[in-house]
Protein backbone atom coordinates (compact mmCIF):
# COMPACT_ATOMS: atom_id res chain seq x y z
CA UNK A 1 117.30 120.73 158.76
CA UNK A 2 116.57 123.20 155.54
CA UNK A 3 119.12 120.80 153.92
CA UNK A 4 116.60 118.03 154.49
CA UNK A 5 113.65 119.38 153.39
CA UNK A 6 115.11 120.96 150.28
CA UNK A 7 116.34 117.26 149.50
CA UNK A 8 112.29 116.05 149.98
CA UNK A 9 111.56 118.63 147.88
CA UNK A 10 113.92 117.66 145.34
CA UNK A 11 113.13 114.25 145.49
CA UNK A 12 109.29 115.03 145.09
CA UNK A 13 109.73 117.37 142.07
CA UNK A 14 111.90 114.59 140.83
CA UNK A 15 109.18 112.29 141.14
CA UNK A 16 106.55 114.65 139.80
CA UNK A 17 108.31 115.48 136.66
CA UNK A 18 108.98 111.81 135.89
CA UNK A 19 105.44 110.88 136.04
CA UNK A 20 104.47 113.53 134.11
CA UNK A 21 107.59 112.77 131.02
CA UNK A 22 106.14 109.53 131.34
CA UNK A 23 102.51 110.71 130.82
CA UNK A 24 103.46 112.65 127.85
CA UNK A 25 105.65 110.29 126.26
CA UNK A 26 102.64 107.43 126.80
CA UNK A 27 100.48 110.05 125.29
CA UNK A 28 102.53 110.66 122.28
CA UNK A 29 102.85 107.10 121.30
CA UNK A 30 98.82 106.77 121.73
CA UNK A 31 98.45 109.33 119.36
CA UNK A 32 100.76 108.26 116.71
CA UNK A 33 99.14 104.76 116.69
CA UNK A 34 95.77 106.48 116.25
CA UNK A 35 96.62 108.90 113.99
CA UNK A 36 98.65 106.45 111.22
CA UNK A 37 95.75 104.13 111.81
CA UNK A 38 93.37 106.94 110.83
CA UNK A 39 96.00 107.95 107.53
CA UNK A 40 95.74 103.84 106.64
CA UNK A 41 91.49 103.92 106.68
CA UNK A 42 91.42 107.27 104.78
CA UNK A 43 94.32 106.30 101.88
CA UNK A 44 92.13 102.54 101.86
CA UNK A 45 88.96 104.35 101.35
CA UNK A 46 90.61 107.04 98.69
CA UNK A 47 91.83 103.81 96.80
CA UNK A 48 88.52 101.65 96.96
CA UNK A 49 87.18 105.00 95.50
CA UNK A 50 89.50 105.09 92.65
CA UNK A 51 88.96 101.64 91.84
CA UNK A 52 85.39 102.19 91.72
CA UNK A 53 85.77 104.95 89.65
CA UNK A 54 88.05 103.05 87.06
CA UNK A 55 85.69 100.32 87.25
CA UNK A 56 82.81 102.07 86.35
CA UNK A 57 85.14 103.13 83.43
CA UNK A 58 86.28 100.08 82.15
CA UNK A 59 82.78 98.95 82.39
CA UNK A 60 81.18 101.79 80.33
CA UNK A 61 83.66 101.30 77.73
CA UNK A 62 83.37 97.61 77.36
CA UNK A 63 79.57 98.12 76.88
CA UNK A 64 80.74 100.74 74.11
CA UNK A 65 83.00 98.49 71.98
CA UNK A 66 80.15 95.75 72.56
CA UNK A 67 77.26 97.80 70.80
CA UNK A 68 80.43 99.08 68.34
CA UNK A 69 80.87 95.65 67.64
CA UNK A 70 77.26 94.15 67.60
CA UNK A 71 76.25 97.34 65.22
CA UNK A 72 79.41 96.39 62.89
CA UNK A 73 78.26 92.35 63.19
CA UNK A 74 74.76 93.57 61.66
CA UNK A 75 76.16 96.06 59.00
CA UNK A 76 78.10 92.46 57.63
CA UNK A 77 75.18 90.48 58.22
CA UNK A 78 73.35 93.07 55.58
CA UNK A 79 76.36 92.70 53.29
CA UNK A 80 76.15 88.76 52.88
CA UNK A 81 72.35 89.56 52.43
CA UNK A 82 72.48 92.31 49.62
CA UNK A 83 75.55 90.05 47.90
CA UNK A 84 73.93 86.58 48.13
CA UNK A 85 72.91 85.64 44.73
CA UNK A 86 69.50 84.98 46.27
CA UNK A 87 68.75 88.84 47.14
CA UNK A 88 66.91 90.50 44.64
């Protein structure tokens, strides 16, 4: 008779402790997913951000070499003035 009840017993713990491993191990793999999908938003955002940043960048220095280039455009403009024969 204790035989029999010890082997419920066993049976139930059995039972008990599977459930649980699977609860834990269904848990895990819940948390992974979430967690490398949260990683993937944060380095997507951290890389827009960079790109913004070099964009800005690029776009400051191209309006640099534009007013470079449109100051050097009207410092040869006033060169073919002063050296046309025309000029005073």
């Amino acid at each position: 008779m204790i035989k029999g009840e010890l082997e419920k017993k066993m049976k139930k713990m059995i039972i008990i402790s599977s459930v649980i491993v699977v609860l834990l191990l269904t848990m895990s793999i819940f948390l992974r997913i979430y967690l490398n999908h949260i990683v993937r938003n944060n380095m997507i955002d951290q890389i827009d951000n960079t790109v913004a940043k070099y964009i800005h960048i690029i776009q400051k220095q191209i309006d640099n070499d534009f007013q470079f280039l449109d100051s050097f455009a009207s410092v040869l403009q006033m060169e073919n003035i002063t050296n046309n024969q025309e000029f005073p």
